[in-house]
N, C-alpha and C. Protein backbone atom coordinates (compact mmCIF):
# COMPACT_ATOMS: atom_id res chain seq x y z
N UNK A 1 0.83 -1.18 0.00
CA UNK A 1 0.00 0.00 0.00
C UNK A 1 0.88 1.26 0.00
N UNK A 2 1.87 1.16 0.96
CA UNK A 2 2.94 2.44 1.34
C UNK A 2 3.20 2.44 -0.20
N UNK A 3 3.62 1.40 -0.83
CA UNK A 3 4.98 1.59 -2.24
C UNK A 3 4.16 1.95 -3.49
N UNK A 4 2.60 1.62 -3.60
CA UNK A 4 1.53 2.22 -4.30
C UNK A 4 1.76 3.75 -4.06
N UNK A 5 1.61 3.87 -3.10
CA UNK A 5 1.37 5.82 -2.98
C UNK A 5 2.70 6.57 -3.18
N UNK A 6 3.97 5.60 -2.81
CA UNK A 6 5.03 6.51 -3.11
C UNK A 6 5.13 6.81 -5.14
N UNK A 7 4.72 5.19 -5.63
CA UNK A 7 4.77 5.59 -6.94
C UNK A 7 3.99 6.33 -7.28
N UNK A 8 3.07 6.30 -6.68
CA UNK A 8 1.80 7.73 -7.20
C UNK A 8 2.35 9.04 -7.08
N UNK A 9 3.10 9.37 -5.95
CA UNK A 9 3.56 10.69 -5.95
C UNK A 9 4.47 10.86 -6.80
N UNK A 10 5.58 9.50 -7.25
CA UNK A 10 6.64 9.89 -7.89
C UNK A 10 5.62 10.18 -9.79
N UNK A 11 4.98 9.41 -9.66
CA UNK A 11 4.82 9.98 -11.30
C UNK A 11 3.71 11.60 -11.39
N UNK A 12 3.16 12.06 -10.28
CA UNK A 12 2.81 13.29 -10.39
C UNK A 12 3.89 13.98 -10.35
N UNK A 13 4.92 14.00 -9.37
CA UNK A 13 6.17 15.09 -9.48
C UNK A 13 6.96 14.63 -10.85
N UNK A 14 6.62 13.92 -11.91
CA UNK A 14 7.19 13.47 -13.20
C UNK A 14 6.38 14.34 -14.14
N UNK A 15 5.33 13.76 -13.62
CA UNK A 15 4.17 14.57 -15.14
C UNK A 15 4.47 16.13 -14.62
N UNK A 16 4.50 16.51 -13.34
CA UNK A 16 4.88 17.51 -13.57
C UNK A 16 5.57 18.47 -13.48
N UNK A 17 7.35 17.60 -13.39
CA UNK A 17 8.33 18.46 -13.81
C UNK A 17 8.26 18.50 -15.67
N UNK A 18 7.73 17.65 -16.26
CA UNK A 18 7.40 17.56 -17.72
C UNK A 18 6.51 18.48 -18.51
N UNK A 19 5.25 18.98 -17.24
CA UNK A 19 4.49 20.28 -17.83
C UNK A 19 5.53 21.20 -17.70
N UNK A 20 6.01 21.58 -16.57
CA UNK A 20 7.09 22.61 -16.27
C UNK A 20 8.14 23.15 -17.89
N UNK A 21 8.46 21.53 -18.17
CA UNK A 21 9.73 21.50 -19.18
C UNK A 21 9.36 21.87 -20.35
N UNK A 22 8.00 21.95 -20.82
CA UNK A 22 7.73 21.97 -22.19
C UNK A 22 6.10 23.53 -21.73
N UNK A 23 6.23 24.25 -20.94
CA UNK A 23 5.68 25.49 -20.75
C UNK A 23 6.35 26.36 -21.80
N UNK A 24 5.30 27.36 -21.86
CA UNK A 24 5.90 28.92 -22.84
C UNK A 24 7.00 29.48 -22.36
N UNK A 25 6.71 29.35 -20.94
CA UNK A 25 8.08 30.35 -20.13
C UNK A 25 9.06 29.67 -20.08
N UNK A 26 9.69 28.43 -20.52
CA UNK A 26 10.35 27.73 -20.40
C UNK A 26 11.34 27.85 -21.61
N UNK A 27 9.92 27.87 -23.05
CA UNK A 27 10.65 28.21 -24.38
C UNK A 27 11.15 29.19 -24.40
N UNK A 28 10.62 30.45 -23.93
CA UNK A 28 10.88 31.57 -23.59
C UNK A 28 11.88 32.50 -23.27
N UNK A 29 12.72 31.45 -22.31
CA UNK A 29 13.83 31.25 -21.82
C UNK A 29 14.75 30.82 -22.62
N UNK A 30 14.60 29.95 -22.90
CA UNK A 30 15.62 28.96 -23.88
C UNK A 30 15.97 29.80 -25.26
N UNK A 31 15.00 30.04 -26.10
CA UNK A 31 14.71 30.83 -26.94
C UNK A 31 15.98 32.30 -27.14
N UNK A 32 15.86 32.81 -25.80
CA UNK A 32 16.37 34.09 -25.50
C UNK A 32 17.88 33.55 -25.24
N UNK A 33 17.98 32.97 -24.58
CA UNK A 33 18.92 32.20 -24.13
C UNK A 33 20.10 31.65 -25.20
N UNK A 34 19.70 31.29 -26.62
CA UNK A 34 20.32 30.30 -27.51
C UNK A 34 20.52 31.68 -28.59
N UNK A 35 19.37 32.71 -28.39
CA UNK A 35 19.54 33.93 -29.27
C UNK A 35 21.36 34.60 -28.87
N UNK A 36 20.97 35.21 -27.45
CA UNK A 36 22.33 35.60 -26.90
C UNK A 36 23.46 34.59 -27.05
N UNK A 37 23.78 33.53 -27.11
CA UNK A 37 24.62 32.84 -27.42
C UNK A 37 25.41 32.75 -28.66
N UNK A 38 24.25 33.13 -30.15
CA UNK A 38 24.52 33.66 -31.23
C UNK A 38 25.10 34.35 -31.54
N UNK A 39 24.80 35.43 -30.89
CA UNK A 39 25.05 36.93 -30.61
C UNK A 39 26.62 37.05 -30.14
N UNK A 40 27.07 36.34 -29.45
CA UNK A 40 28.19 36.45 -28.92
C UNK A 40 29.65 35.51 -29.57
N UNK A 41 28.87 34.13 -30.60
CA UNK A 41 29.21 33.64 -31.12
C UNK A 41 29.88 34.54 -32.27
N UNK A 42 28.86 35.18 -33.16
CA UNK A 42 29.28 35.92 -34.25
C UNK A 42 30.08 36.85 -33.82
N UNK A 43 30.47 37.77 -32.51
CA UNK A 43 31.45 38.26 -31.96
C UNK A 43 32.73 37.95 -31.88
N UNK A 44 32.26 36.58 -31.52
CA UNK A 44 33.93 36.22 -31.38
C UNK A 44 34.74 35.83 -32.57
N UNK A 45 33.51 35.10 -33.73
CA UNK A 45 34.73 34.79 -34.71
C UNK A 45 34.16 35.70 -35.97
N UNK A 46 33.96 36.77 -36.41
CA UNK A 46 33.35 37.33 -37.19
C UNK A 46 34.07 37.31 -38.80
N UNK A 47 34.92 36.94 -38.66
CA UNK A 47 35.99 36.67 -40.07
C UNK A 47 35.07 35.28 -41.26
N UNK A 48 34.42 34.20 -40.00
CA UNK A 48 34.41 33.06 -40.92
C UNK A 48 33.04 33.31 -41.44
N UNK A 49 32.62 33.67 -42.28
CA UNK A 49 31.65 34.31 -43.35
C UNK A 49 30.61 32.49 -43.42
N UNK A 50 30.75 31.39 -43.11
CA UNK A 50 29.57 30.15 -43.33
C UNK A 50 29.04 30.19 -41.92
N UNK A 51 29.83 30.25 -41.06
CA UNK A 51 29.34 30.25 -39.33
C UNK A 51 28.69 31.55 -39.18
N UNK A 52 29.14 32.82 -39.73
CA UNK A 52 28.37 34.09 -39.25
C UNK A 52 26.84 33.43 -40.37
N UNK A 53 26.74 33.05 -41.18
CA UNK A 53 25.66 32.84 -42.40
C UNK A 53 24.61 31.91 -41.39
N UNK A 54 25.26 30.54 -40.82
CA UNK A 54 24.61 29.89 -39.58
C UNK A 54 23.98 30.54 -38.57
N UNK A 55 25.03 30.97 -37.92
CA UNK A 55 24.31 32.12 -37.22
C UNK A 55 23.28 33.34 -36.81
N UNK A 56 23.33 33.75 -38.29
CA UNK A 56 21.59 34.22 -38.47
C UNK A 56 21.37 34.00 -38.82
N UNK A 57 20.72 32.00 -39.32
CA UNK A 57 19.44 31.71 -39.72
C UNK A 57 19.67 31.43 -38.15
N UNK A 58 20.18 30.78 -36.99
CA UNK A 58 19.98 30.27 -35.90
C UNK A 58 19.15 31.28 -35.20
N UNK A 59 19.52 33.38 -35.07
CA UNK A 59 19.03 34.27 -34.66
C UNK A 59 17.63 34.20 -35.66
N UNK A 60 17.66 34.20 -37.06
CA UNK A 60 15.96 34.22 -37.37
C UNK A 60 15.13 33.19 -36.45
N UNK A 61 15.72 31.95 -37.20
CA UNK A 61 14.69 30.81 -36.45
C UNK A 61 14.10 31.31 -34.87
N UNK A 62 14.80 31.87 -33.90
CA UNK A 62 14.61 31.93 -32.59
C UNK A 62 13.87 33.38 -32.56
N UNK A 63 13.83 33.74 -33.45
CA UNK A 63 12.91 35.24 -33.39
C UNK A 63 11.42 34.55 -34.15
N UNK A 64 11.61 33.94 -35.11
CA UNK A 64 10.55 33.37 -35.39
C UNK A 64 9.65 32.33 -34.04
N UNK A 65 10.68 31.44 -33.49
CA UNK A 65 10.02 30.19 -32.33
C UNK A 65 9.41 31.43 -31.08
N UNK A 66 10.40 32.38 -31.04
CA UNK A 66 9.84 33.16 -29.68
C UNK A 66 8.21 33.67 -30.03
N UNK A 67 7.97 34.47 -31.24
CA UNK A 67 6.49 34.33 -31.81
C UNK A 67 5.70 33.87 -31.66
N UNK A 68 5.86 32.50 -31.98
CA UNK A 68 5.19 30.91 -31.93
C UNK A 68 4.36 30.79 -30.99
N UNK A 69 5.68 31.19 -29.71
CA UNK A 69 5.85 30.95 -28.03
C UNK A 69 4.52 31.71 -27.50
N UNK A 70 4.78 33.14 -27.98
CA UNK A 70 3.63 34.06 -27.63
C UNK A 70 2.63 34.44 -27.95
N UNK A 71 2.12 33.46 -29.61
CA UNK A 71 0.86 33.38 -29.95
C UNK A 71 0.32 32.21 -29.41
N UNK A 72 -0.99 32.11 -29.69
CA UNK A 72 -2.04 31.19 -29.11
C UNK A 72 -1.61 29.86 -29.83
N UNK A 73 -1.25 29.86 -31.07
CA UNK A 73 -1.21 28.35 -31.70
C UNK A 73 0.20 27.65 -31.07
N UNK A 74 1.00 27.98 -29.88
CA UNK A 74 1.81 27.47 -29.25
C UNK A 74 1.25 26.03 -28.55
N UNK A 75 -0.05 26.61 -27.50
CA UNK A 75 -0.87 25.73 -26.96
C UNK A 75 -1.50 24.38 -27.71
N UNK A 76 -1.45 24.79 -29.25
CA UNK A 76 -1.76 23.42 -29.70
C UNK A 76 -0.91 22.83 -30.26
N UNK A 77 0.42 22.75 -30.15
CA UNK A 77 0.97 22.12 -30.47
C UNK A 77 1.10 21.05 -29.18
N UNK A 78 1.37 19.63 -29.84
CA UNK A 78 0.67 18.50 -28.89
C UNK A 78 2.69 18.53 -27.86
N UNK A 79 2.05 17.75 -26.45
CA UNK A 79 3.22 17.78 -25.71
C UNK A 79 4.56 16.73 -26.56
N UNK A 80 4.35 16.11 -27.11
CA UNK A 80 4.98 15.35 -27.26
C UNK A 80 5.86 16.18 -28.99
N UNK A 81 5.40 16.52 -29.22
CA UNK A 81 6.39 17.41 -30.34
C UNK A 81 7.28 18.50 -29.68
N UNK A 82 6.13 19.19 -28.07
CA UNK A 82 6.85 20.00 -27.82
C UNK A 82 8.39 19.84 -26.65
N UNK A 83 8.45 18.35 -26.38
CA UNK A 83 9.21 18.02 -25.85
C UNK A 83 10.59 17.27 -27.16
N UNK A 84 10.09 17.11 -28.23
CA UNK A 84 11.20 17.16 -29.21
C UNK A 84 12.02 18.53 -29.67
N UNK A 85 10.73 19.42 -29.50
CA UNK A 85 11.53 20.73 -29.72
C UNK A 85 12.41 21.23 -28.82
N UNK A 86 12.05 20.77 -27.59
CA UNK A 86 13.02 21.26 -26.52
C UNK A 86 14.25 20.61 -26.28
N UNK A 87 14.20 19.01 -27.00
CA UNK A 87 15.57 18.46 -27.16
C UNK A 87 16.21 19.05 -28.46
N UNK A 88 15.45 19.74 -29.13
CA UNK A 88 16.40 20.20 -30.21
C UNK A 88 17.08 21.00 -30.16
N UNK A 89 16.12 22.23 -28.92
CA UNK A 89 16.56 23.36 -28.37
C UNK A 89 18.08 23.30 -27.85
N UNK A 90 17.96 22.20 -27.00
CA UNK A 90 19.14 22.19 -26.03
C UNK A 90 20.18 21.59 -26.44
N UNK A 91 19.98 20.90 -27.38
CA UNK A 91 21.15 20.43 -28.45
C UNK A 91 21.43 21.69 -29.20
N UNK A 92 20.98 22.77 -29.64
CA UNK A 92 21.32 23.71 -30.71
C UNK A 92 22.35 24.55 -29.48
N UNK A 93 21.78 24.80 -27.93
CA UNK A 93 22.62 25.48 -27.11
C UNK A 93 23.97 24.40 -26.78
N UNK A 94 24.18 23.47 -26.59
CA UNK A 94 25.15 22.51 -26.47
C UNK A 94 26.36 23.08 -27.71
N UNK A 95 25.81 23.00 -29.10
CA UNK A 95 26.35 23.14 -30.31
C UNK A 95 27.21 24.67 -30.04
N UNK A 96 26.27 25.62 -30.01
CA UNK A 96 26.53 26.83 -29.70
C UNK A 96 27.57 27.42 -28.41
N UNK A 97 27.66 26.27 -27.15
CA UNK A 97 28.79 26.72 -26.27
C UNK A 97 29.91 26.19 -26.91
N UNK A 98 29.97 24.94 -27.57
CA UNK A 98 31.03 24.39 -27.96
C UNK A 98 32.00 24.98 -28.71
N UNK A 99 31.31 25.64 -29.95
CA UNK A 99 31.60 26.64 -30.92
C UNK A 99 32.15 28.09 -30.22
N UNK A 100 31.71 28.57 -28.82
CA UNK A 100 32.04 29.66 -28.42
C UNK A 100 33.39 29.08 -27.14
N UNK A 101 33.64 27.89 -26.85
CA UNK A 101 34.45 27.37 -26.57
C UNK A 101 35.53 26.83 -27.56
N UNK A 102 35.29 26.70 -28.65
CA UNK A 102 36.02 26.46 -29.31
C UNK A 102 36.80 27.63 -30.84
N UNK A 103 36.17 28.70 -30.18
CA UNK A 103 36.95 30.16 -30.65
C UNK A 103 38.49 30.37 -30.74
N UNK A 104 39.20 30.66 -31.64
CA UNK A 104 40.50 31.34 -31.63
C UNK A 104 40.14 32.29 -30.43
N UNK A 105 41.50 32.24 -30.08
CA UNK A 105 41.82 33.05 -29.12
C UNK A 105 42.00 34.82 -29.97
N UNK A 106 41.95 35.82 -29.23
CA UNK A 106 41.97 37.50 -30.06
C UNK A 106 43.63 37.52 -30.29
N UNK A 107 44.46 36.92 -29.38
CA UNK A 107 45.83 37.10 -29.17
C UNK A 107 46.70 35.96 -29.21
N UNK A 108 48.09 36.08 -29.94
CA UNK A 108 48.50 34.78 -30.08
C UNK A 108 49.58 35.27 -28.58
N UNK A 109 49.39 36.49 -27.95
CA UNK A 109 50.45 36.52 -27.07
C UNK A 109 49.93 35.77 -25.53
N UNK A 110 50.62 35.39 -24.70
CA UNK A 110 50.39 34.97 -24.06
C UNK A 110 50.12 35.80 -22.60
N UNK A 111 49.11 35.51 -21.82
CA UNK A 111 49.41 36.63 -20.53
C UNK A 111 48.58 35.96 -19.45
């Protein structure tokens, strides 16, 4: 009986760290989040003319998804697409630190 109710609680605090994960304010975040990352990307290496070209379709796309986010037809999109989008999300920010981790340095001098 006890191990019934603990699994009961554990899959409500599941379903709903999962509403949590796939909310507007969540995309919202992310969204803004993967924008500035862009932003700082094309800063650092601004010479390589295919990555700056990447780079703003990555800034359109996320000006376009933030839209999405804040019109009504967000809500119908079903949970289960919107939890693919959010693994796509966080793979595109993964991609994006790597790339800003993996910048030439401004100076070949050392200090």
């Amino acid at each position: 009986m006890l191990q019934r109710f603990k699994q009961y609680i554990q899959k409500l605090l599941q379903k709903h760290k999962q509403k949590r994960q796939i909310h507007a304010r969540e995309f919202r975040r992310m969204t803004s989040e993967i924008t500035y990352l862009a932003e700082i990307a094309a800063k650092i290496n601004p010479e390589h003319h295919q990555a700056m070209e990447r780079l703003h379709k990555i800034r359109k796309e996320m000006n376009k998804l933030s839209r999405l986010v804040d019109s009504r037809d967000f809500s119908k999109i079903p949970p289960s697409a919107r939890l693919e989008l959010r693994q796509s999300l966080l793979s595109s920010r993964e991609q994006l630190v790597e790339t800003i981790n993996h910048a030439p340095t401004p100076t070949d001098t050392l200090q």
